[in-house]
C-alpha atoms as a PDB file:
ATOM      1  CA  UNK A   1      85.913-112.155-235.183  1.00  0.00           C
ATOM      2  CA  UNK A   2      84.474-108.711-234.435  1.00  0.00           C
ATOM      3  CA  UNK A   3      84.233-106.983-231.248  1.00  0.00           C
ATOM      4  CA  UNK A   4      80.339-106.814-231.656  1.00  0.00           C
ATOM      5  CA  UNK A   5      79.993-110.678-232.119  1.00  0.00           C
ATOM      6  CA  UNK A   6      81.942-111.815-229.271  1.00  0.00           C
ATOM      7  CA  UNK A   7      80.106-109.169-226.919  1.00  0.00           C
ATOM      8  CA  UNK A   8      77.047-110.356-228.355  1.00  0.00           C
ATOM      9  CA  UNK A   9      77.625-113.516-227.662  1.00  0.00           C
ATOM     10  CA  UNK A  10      78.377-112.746-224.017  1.00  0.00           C
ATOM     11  CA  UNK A  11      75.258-111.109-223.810  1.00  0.00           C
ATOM     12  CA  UNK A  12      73.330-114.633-225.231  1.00  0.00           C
ATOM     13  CA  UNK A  13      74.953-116.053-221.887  1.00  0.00           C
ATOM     14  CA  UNK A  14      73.749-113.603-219.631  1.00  0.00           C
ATOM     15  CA  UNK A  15      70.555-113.861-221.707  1.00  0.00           C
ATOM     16  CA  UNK A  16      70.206-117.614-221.200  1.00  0.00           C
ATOM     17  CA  UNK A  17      67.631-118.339-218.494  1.00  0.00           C
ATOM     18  CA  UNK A  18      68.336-122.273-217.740  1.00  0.00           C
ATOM     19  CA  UNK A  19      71.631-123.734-216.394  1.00  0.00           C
ATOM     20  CA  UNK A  20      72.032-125.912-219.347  1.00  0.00           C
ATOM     21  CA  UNK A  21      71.595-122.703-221.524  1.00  0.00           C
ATOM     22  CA  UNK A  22      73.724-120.782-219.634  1.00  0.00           C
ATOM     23  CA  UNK A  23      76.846-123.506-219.489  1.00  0.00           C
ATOM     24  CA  UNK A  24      76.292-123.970-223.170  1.00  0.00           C
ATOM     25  CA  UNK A  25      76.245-120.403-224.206  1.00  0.00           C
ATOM     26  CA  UNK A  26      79.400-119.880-222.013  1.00  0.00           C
ATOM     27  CA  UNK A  27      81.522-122.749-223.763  1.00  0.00           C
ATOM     28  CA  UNK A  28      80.041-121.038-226.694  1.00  0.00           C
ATOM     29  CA  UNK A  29      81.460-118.174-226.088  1.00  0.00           C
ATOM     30  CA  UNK A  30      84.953-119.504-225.579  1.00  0.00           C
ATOM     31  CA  UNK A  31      85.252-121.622-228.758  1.00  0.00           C
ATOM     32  CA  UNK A  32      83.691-118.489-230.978  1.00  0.00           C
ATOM     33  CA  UNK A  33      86.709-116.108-229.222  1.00  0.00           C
ATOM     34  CA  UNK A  34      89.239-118.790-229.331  1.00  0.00           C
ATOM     35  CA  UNK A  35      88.390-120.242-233.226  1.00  0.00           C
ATOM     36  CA  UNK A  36      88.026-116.361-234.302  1.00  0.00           C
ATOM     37  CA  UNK A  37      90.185-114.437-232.275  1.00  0.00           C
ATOM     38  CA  UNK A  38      91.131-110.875-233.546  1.00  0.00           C
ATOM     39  CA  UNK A  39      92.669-107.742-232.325  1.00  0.00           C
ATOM     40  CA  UNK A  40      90.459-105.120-231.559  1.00  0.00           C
ATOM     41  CA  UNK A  41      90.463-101.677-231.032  1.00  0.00           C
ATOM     42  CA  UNK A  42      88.338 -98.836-228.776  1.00  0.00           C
ATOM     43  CA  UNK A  43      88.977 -96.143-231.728  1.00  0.00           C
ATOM     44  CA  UNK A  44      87.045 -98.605-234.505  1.00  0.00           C
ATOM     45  CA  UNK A  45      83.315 -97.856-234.854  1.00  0.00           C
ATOM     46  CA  UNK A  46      81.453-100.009-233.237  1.00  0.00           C
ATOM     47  CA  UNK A  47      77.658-101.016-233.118  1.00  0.00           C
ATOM     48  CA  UNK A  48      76.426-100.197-229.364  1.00  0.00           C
ATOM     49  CA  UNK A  49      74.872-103.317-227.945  1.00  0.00           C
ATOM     50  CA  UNK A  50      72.547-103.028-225.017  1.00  0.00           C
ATOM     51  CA  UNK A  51      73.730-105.067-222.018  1.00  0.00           C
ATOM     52  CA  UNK A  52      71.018-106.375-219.807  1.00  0.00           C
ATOM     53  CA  UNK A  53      71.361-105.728-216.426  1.00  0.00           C
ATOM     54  CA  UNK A  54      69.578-108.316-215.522  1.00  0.00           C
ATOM     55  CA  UNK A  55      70.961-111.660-216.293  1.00  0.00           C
ATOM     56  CA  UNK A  56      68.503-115.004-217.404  1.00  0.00           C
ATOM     57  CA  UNK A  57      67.929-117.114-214.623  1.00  0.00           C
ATOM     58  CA  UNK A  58      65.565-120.142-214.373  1.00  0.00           C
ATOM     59  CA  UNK A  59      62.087-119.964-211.968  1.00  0.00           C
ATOM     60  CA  UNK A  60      64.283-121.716-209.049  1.00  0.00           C
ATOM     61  CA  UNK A  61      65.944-120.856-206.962  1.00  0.00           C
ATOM     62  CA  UNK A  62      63.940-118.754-205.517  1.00  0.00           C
ATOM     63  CA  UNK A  63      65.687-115.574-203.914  1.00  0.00           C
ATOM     64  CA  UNK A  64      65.629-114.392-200.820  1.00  0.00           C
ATOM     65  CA  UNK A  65      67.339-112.290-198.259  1.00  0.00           C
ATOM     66  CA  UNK A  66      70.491-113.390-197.356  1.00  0.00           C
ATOM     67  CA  UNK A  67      69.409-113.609-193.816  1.00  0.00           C
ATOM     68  CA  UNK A  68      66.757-116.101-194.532  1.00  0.00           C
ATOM     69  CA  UNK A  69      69.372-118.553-196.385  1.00  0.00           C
ATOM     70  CA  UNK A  70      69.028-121.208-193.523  1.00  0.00           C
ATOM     71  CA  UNK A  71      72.626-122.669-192.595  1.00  0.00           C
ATOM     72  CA  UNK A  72      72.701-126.410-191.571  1.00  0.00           C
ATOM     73  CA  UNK A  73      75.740-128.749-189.962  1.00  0.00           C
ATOM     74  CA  UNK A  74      77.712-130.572-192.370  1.00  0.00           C
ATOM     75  CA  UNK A  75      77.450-133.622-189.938  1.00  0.00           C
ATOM     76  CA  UNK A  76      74.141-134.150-192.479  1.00  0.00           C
ATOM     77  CA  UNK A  77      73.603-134.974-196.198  1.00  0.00           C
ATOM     78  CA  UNK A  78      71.030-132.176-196.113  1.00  0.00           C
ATOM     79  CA  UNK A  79      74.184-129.643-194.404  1.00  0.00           C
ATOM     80  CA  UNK A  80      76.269-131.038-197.378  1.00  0.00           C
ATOM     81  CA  UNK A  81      73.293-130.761-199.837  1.00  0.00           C
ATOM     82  CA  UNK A  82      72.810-126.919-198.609  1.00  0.00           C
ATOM     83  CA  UNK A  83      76.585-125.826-198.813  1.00  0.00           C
ATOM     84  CA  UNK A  84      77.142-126.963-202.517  1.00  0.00           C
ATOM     85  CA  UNK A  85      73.595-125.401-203.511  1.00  0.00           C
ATOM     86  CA  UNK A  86      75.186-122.273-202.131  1.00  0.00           C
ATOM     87  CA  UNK A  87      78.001-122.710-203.888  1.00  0.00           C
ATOM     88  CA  UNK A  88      76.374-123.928-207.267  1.00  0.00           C
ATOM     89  CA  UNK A  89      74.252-120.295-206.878  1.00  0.00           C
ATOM     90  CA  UNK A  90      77.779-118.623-206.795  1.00  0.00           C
ATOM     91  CA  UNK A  91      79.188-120.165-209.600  1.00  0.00           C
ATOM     92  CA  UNK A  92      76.012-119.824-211.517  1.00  0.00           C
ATOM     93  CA  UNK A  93      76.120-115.873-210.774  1.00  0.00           C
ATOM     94  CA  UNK A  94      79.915-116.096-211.646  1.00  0.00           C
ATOM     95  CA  UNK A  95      79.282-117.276-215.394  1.00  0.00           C
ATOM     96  CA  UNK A  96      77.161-114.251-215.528  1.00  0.00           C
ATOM     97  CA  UNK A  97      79.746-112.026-214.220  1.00  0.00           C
ATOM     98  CA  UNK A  98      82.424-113.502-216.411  1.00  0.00           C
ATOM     99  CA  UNK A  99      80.142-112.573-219.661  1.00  0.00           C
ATOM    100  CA  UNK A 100      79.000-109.351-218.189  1.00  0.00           C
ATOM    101  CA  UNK A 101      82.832-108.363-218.172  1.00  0.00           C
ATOM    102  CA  UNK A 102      82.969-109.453-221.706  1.00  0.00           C
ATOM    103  CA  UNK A 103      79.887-107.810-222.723  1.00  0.00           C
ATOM    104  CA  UNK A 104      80.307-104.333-220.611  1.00  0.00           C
ATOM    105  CA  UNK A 105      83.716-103.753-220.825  1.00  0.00           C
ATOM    106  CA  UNK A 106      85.553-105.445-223.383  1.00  0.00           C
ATOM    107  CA  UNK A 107      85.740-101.748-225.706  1.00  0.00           C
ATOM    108  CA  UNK A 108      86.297 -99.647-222.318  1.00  0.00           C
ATOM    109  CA  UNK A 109      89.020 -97.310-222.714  1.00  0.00           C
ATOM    110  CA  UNK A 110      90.819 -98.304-219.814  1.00  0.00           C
ATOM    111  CA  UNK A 111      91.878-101.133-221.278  1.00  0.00           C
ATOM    112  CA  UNK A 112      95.186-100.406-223.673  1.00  0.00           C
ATOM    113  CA  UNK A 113      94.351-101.266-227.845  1.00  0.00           C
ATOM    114  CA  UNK A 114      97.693-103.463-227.574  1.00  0.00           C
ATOM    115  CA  UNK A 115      95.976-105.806-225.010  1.00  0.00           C
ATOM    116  CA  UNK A 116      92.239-105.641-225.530  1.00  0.00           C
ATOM    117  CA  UNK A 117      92.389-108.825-227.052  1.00  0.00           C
ATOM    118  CA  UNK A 118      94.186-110.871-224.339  1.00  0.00           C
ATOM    119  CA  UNK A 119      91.624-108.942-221.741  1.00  0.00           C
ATOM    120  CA  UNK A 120      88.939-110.280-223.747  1.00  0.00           C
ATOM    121  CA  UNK A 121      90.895-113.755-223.702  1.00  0.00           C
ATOM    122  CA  UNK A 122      90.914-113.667-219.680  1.00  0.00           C
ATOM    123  CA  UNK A 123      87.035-113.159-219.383  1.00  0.00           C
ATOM    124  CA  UNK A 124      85.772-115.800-221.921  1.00  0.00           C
ATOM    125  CA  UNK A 125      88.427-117.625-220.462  1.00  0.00           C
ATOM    126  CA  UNK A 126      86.847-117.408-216.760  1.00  0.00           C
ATOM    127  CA  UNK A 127      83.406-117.999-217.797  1.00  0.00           C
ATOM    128  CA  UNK A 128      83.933-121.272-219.418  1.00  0.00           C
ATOM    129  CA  UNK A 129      85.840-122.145-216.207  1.00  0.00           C
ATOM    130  CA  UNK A 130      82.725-120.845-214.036  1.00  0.00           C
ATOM    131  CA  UNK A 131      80.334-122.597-216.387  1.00  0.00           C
ATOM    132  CA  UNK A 132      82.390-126.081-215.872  1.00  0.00           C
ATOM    133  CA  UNK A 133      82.264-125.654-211.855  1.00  0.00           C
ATOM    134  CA  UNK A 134      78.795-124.891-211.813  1.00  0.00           C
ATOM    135  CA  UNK A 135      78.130-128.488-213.472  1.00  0.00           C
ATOM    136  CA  UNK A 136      80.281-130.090-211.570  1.00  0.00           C
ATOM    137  CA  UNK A 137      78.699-129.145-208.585  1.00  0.00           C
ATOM    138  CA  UNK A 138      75.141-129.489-209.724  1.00  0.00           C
ATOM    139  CA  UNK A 139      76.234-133.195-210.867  1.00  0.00           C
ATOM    140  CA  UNK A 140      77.476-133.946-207.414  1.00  0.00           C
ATOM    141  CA  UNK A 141      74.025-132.307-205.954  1.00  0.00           C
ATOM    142  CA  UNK A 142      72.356-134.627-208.320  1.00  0.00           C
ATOM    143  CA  UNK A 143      74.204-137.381-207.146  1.00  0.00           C
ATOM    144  CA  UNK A 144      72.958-136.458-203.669  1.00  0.00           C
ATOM    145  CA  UNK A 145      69.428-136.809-204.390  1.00  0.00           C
ATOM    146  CA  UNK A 146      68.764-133.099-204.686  1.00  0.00           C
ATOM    147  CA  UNK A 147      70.157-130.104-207.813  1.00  0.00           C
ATOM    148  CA  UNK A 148      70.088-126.597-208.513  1.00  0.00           C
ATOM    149  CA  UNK A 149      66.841-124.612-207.603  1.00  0.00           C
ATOM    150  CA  UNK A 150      66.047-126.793-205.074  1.00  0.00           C
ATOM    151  CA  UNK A 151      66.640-124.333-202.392  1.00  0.00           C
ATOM    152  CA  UNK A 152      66.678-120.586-201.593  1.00  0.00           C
ATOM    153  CA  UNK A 153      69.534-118.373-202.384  1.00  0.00           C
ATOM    154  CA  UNK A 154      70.289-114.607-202.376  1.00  0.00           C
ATOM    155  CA  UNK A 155      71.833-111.992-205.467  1.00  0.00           C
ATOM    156  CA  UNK A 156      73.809-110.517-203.244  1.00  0.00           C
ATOM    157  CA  UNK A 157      76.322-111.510-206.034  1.00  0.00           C
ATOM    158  CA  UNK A 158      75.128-110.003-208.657  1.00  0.00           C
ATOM    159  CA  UNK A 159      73.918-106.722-206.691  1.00  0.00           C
ATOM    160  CA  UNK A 160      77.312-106.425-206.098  1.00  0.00           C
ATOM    161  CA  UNK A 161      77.941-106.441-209.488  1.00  0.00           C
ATOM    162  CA  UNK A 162      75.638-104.482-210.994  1.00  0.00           C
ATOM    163  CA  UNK A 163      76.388-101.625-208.317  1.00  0.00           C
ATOM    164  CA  UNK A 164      80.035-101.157-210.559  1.00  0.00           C
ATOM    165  CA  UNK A 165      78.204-101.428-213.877  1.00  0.00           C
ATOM    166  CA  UNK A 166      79.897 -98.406-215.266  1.00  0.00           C
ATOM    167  CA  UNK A 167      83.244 -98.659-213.905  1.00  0.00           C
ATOM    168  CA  UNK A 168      85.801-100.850-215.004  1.00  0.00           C
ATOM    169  CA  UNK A 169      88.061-100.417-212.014  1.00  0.00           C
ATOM    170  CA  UNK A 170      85.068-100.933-209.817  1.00  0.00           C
ATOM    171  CA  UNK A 171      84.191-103.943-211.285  1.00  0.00           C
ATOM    172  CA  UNK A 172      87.322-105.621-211.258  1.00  0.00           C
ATOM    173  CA  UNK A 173      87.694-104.306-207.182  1.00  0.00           C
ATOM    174  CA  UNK A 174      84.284-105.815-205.788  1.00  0.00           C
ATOM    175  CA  UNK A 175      83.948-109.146-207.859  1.00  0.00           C
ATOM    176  CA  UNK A 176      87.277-111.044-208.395  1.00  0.00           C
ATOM    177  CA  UNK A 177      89.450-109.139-206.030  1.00  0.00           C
ATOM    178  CA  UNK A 178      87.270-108.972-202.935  1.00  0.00           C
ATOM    179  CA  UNK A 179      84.497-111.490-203.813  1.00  0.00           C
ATOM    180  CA  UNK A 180      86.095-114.178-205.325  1.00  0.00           C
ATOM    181  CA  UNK A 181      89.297-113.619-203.717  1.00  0.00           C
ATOM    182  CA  UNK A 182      87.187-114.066-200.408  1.00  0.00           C
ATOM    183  CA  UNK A 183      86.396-117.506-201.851  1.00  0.00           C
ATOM    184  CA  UNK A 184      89.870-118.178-201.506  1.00  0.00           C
ATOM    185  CA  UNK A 185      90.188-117.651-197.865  1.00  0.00           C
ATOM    186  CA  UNK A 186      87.228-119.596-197.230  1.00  0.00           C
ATOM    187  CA  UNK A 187      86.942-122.712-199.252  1.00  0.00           C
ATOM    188  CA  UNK A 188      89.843-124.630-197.738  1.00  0.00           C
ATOM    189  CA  UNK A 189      87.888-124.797-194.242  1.00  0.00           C
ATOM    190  CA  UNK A 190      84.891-126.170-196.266  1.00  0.00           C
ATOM    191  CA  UNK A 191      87.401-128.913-197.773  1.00  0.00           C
ATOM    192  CA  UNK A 192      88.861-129.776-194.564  1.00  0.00           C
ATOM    193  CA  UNK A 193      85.016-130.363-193.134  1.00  0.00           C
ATOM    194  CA  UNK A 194      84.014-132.153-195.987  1.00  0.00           C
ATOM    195  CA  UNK A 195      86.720-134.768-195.433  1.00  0.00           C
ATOM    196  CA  UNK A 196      86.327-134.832-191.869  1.00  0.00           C
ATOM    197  CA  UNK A 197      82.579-135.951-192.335  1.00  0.00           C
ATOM    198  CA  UNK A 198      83.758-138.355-195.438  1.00  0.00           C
ATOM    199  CA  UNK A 199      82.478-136.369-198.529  1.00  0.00           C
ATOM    200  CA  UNK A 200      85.809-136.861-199.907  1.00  0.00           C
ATOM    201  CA  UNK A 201      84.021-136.553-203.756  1.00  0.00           C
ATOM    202  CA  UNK A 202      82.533-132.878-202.859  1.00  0.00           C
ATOM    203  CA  UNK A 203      85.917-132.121-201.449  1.00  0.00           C
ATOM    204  CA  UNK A 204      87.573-133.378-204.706  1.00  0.00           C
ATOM    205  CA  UNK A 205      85.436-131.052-206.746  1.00  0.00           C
ATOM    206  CA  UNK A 206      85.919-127.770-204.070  1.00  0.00           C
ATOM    207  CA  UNK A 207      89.854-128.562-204.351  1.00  0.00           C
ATOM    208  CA  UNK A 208      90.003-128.254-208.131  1.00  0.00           C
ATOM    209  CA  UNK A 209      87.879-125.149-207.657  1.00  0.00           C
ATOM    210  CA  UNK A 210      90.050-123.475-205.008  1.00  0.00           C
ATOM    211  CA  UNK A 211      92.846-123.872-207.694  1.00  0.00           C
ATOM    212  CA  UNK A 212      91.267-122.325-211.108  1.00  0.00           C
ATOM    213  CA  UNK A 213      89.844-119.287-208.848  1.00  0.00           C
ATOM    214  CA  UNK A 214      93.290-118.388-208.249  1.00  0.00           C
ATOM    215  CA  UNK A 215      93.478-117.754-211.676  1.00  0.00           C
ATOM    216  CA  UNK A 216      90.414-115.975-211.989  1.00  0.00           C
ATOM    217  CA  UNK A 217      91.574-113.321-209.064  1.00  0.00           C
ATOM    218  CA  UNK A 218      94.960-113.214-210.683  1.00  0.00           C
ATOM    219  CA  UNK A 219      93.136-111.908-213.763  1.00  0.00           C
ATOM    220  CA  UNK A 220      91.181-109.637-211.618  1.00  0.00           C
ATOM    221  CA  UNK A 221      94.229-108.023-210.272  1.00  0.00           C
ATOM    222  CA  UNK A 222      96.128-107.926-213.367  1.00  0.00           C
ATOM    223  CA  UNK A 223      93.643-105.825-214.825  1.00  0.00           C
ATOM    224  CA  UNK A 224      93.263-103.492-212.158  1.00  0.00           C
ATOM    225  CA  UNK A 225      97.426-103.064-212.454  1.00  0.00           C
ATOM    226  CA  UNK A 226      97.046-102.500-215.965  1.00  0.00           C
ATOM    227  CA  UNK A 227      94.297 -99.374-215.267  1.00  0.00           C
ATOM    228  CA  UNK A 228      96.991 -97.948-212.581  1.00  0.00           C
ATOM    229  CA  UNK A 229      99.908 -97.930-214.584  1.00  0.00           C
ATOM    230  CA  UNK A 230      98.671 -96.183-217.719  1.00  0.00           C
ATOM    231  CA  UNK A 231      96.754 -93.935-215.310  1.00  0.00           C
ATOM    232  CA  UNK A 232      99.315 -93.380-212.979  1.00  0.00           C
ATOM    233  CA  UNK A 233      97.595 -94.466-209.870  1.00  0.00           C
ATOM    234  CA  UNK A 234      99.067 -95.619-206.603  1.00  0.00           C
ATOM    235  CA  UNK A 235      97.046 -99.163-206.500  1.00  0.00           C
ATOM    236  CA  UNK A 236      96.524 -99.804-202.340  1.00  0.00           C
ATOM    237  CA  UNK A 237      95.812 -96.688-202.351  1.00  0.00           C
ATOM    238  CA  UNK A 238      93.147 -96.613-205.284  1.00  0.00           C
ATOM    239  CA  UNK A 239      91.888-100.159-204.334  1.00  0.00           C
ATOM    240  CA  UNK A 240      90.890 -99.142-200.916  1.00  0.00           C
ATOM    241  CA  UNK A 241      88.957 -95.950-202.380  1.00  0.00           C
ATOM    242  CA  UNK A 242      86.988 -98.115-204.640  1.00  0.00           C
ATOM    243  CA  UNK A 243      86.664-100.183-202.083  1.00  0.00           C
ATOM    244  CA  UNK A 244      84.714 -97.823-199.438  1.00  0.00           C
ATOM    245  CA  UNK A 245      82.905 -96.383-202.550  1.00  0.00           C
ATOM    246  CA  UNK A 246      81.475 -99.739-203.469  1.00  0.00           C
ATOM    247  CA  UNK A 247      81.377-102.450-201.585  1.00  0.00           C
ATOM    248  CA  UNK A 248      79.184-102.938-198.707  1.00  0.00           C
ATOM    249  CA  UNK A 249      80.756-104.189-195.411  1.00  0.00           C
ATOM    250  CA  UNK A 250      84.368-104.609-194.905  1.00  0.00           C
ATOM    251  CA  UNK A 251      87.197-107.629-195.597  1.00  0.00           C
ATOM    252  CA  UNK A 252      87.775-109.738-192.533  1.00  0.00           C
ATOM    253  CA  UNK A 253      90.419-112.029-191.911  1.00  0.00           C
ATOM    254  CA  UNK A 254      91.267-114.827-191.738  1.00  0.00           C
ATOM    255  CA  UNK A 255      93.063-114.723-195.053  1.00  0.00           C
ATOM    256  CA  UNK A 256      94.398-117.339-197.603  1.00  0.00           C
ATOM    257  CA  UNK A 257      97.330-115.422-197.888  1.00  0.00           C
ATOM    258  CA  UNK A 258      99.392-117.794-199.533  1.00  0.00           C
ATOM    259  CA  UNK A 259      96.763-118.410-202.541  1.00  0.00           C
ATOM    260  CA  UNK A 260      96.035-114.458-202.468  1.00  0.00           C
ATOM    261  CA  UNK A 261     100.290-113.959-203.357  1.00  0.00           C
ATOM    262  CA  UNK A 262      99.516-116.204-205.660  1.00  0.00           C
ATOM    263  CA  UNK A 263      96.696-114.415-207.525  1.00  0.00           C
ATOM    264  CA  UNK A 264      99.205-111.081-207.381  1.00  0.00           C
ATOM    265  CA  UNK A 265      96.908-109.076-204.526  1.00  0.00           C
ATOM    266  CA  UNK A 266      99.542-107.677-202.163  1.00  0.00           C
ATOM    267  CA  UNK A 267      99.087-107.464-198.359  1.00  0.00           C
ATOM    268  CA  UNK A 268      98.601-104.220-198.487  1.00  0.00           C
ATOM    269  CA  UNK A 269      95.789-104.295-200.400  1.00  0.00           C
ATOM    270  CA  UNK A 270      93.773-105.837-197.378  1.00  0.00           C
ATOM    271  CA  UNK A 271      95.756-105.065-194.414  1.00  0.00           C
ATOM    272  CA  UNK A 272      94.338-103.106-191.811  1.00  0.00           C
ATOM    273  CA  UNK A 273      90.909-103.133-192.912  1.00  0.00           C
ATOM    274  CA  UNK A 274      87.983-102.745-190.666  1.00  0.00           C
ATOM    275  CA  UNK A 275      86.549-105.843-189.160  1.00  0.00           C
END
């Protein structure tokens, strides 16, 4: 398989405006890369292919500011119903950001010939994984008498995303290692609510989650590693720069600490932040 047909068919995920499309595309993408899989290279010619920067998304949700997301108890179906919408937005903006990584970056320079292919591996990799969560939500939403679009959300997500468009370190900084790392930190108090309130089958689904996003920050900070080494770069150091460059806010504890060792981001990465 050539570089140009597995980023273009990253970009026919990002392209895909329903869920179904989207999922589809996505486990696509990972059968083309894993039936086809080649080594590539940043010094062969390639065809430039014109990433959208804004991904396909159905008519609903519709999006709003963040502030207006309304928040409800998860005493209630409809406080249950509105956390796993939020999350189901997420995951939907995560298969985008999975193929956007494939579709942007897999020929960046950054990125060492020897192990172009195995970054391109991680990302296809991560947006099957994203594509499976998001159904497995929006099943269990279905289940609950409601599904995806049926509330508001927010692209903060994606804004994120697209603020790091041309920079690989960037990229990998704001949305696995801060933004899905968060994730990490916060998803075991949603668990632990969800079984105190008996919604032991949407804390099933958040558990199995919890555990592939580990894998999808570990790949995060691999990559990043990969960048300092061959560049020479102190990473704490060059994390936190990238950090105050491009992400809005700062990262406030608490802290999954023990799942964050496990995805490879040191302390001292997000130790003595602002909060």
């Amino acid at each position: 398989m050539t570089v140009q047909a597995i980023r273009a068919a990253a970009i026919d995920v990002l392209l895909a405006d329903t869920p179904s499309l989207k999922c589809s595309a996505a486990h696509r993408l990972l059968r083309l890369w894993a039936t086809g899989k080649t080594t590539v290279s940043s010094n062969k010619k390639t065809v430039d292919i014109a990433v959208p920067n804004t991904p396909g998304r159905p008519l609903r949700p519709a999006l709003v500011n963040p502030r207006d997301v309304k928040r409800r108890r998860l005493g209630s179906v409809e406080g249950r119903i509105a956390l796993l919408h939020a999350i189901a937005h997420i995951e939907f903006n995560a298969i985008n950001l999975a193929a956007d990584m494939v579709a942007r970056f897999a020929m960046n320079r950054r990125i060492a010939d020897a192990v172009r292919a195995d970054f391109i591996t991680d990302w296809v990799s991560v947006c099957d994984d994203e594509a499976r969560h998001f159904a497995m939500i929006n099943t269990r939403l279905i289940e609950m008498g409601s599904k995806y679009g049926d509330l508001p959300a927010h692209n903060g997500l994606w804004d994120a995303a697209l603020s790091t468009k041309n920079d690989l370190a960037a990229r990998l900084v704001v949305a696995p290692m801060v933004l899905e790392a968060r994730g990490l930190d916060v998803t075991p108090k949603m668990i632990q609510n969800l079984q105190k309130f008996g919604d032991d089958a949407s804390a099933t689904i958040l558990t199995t989650i919890l555990e592939e996003e580990i894998a999808h920050v570990a790949a995060g900070a691999h990559w990043f590693s990969h960048i300092c080494k061959n560049e020479k770069r102190s990473e704490s150091p060059y994390f936190r720069e990238l950090l105050a460059t491009h992400f809005k806010g700062s990262l406030k504890p608490p802290f999954n600490e023990k799942a964050r060792e496990k995805a490879g981001l040191p302390r001292t990465f997000y130790d003595h932040q602002p909060c």
